[in-house]
Protein backbone atom coordinates (compact mmCIF):
# COMPACT_ATOMS: atom_id res chain seq x y z
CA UNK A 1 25.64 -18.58 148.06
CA UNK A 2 22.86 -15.73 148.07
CA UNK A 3 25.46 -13.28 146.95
CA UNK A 4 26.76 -15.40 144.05
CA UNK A 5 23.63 -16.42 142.93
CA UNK A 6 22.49 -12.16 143.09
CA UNK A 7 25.80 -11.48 140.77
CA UNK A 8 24.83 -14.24 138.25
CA UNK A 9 21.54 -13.13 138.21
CA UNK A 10 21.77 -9.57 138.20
CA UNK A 11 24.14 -8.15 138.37
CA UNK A 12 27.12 -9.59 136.46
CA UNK A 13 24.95 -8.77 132.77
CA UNK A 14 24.70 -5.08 134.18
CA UNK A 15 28.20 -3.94 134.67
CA UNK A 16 26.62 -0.46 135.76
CA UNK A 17 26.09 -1.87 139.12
CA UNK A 18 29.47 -2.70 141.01
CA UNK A 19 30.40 -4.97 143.21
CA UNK A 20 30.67 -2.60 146.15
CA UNK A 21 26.91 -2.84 146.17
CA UNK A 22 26.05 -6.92 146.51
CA UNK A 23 25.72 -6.37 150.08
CA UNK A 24 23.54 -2.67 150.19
CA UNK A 25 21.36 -4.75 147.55
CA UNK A 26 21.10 -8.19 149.77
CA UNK A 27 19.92 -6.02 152.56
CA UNK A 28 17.52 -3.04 150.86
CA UNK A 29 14.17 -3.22 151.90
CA UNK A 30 11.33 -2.14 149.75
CA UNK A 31 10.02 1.17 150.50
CA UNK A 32 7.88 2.13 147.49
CA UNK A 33 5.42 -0.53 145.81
CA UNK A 34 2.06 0.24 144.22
CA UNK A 35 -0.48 1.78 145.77
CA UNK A 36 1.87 4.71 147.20
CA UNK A 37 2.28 8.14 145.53
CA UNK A 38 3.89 9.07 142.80
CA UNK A 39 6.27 11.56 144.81
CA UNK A 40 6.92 8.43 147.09
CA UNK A 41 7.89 6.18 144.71
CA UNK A 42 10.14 8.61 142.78
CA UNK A 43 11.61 9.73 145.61
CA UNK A 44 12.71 5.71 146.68
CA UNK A 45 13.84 5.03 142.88
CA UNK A 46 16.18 8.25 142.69
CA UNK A 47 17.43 6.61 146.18
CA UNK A 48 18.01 3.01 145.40
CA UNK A 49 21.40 1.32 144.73
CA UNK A 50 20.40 -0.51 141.91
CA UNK A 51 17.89 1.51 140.27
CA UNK A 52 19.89 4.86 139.92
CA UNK A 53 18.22 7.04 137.65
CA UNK A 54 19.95 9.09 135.15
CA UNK A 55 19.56 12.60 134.28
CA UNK A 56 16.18 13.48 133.59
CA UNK A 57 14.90 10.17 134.19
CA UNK A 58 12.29 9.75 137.32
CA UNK A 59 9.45 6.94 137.07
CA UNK A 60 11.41 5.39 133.90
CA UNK A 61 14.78 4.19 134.07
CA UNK A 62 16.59 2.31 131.90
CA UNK A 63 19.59 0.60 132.04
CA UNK A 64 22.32 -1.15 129.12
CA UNK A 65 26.03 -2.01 128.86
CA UNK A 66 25.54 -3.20 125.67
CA UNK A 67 22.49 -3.64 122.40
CA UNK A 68 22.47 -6.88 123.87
CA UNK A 69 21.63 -6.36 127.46
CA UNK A 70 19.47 -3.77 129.14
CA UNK A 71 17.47 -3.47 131.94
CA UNK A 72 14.41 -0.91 132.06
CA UNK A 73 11.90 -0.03 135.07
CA UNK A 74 8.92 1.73 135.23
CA UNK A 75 6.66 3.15 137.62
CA UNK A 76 2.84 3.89 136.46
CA UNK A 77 -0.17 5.38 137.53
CA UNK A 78 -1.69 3.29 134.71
CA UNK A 79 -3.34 -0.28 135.25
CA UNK A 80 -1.27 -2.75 133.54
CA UNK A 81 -2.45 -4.20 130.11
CA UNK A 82 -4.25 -2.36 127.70
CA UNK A 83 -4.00 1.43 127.99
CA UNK A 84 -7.01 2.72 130.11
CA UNK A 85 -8.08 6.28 131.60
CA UNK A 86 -7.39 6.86 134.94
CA UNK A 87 -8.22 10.07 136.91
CA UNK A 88 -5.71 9.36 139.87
CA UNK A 89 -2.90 10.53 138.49
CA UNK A 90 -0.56 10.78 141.38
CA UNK A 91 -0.89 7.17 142.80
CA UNK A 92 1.24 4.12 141.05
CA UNK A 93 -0.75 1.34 140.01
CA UNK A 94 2.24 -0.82 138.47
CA UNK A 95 5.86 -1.25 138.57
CA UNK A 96 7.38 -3.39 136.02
CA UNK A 97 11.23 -5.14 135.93
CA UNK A 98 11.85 -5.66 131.96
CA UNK A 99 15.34 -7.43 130.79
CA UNK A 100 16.73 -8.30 127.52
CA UNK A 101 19.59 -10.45 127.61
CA UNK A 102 20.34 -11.83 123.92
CA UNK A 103 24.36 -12.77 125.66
CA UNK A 104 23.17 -14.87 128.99
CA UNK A 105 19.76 -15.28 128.01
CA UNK A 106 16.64 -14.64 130.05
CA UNK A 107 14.45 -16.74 132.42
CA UNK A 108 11.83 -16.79 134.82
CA UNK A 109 14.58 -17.66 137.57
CA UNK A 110 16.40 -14.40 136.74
CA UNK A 111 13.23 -11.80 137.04
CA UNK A 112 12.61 -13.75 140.36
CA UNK A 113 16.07 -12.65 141.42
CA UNK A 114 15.18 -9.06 140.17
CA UNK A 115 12.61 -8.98 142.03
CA UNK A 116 13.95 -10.17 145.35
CA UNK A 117 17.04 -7.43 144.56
CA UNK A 118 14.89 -4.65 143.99
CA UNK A 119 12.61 -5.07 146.83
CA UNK A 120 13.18 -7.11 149.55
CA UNK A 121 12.36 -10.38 150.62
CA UNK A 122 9.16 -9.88 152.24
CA UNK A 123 7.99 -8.77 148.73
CA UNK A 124 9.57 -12.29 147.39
CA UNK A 125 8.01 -14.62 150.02
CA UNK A 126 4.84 -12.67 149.01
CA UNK A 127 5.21 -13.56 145.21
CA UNK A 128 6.64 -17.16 146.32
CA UNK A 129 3.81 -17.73 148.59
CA UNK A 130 0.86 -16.37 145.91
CA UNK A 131 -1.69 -18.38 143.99
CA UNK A 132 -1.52 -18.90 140.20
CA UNK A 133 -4.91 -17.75 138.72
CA UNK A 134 -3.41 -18.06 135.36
CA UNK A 135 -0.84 -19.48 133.44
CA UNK A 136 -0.24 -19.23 129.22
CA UNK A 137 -0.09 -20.62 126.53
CA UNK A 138 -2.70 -23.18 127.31
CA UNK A 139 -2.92 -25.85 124.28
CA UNK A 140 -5.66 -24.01 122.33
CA UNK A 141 -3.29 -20.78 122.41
CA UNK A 142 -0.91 -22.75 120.77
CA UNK A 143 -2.98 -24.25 117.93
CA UNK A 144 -4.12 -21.16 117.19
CA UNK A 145 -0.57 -19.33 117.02
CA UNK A 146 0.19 -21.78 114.77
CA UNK A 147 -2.78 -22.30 112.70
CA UNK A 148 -2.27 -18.38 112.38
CA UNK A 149 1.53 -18.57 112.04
CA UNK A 150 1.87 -16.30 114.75
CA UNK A 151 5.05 -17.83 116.47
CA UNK A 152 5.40 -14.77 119.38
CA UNK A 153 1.89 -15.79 120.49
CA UNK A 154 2.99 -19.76 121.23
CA UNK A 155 6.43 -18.22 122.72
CA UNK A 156 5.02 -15.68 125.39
CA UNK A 157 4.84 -17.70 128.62
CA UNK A 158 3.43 -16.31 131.95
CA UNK A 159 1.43 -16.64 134.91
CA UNK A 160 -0.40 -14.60 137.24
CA UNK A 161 0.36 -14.98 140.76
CA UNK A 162 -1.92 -13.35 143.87
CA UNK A 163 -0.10 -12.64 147.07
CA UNK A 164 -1.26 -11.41 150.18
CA UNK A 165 -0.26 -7.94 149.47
CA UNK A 166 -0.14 -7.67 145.47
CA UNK A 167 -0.50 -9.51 141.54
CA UNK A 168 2.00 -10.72 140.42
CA UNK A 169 2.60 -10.93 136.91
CA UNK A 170 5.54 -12.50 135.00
CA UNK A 171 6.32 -13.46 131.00
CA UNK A 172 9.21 -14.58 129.13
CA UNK A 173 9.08 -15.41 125.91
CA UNK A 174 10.46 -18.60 124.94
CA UNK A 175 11.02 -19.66 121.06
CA UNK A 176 10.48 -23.65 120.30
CA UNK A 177 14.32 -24.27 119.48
CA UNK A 178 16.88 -21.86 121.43
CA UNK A 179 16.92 -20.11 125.07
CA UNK A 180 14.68 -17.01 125.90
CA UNK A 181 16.39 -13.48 125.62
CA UNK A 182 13.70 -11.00 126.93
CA UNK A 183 11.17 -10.91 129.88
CA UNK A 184 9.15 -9.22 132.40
CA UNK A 185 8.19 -9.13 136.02
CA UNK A 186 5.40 -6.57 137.07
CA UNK A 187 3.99 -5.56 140.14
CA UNK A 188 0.27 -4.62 140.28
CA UNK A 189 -2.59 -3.43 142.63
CA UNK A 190 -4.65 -6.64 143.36
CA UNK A 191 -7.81 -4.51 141.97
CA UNK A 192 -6.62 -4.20 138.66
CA UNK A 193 -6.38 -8.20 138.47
CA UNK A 194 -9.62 -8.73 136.69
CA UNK A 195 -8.58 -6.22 134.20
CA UNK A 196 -5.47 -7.52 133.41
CA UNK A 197 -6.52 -11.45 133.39
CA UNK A 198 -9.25 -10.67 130.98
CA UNK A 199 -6.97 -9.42 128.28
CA UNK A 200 -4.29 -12.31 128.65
CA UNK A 201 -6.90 -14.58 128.45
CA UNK A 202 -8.13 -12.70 124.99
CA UNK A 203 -5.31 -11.39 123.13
């Protein structure tokens, strides 16, 4: 059941990874998260069965089979959010899962999956486990968006979630009539929360 549910999820929209892989990705563990170096991280990306970086591509990969489905995933030494300075340049503050599925559709479901397939599921039961601090559009976001008649604003739906071990942060945006085709699931440092929560409460 776990391996049909990974193929429907996953890996099925992204012919790029084959079949011969379900049970390498069921199995992975997650060996480079936030908070490790940069040289760690692009080390475990280059590595992983899924990720598979192409030429020239090291903290950034990016997947598609088609306009209508890709698959991108980034490591940073940036906080999430708004850009900000940072003088540690060789430690990763986020890593971030972003799908666009305009064929299948996108939901939160799915970058739970992507998560659990990427990493491992001691990462997932942390992210299952953590608290939500936060969770948009609240009803005064959506007066606003459309008082304003800005519909992306009342479509973006998210939460922050605080684990044990990291933040958890995911978004899809959802239009009134019709399924959701894009969405995001990023990993951050749990000291970068405050950051991040300020501005999704603001924007």
């Amino acid at each position: 059941m776990l391996r049909k549910s990974l193929l429907n999820f996953l890996i099925l929209p992204f012919s790029l990874v084959p079949w011969l892989w379900v049970g390498t990705l069921v199995d992975s563990k997650a060996n480079a998260l936030p908070g490790q170096s940069t040289e760690e991280v692009s080390t475990w990306i280059k590595a992983h069965p899924t990720l598979r970086p192409g030429v020239g591509e090291r903290l950034f990969v990016q997947k598609s089979d088609t306009a209508a489905q890709r698959f991108t995933f980034l490591a940073s030494v940036l906080p999430p959010g708004k850009v900000a300075f940072t003088q540690d340049r060789g430690r990763i503050r986020t890593e971030r899962i972003t799908m666009y599925d305009a064929i299948n559709g996108m939901s939160v479901a799915r970058l739970q999956e992507s998560l659990r397939v990427i990493y491992s599921l001691d990462v997932y039961q942390d992210y299952d486990r953590a608290q939500v601090v936060y969770q948009y559009p609240n009803q005064s976001t959506i007066n606003s968006a459309r008082h304003a008649k800005t519909p992306i604003r009342e479509a973006l739906q998210g939460e922050l979630r605080v684990g044990d071990r990291y933040v958890y942060w995911v978004e899809v945006a959802q239009p009134k009539a019709g399924k959701a085709f894009t969405g995001q699931m990023t990993i951050l440092l749990k000291t970068d929360l405050d950051k991040l929560e300020a501005e999704l409460r603001t924007r």
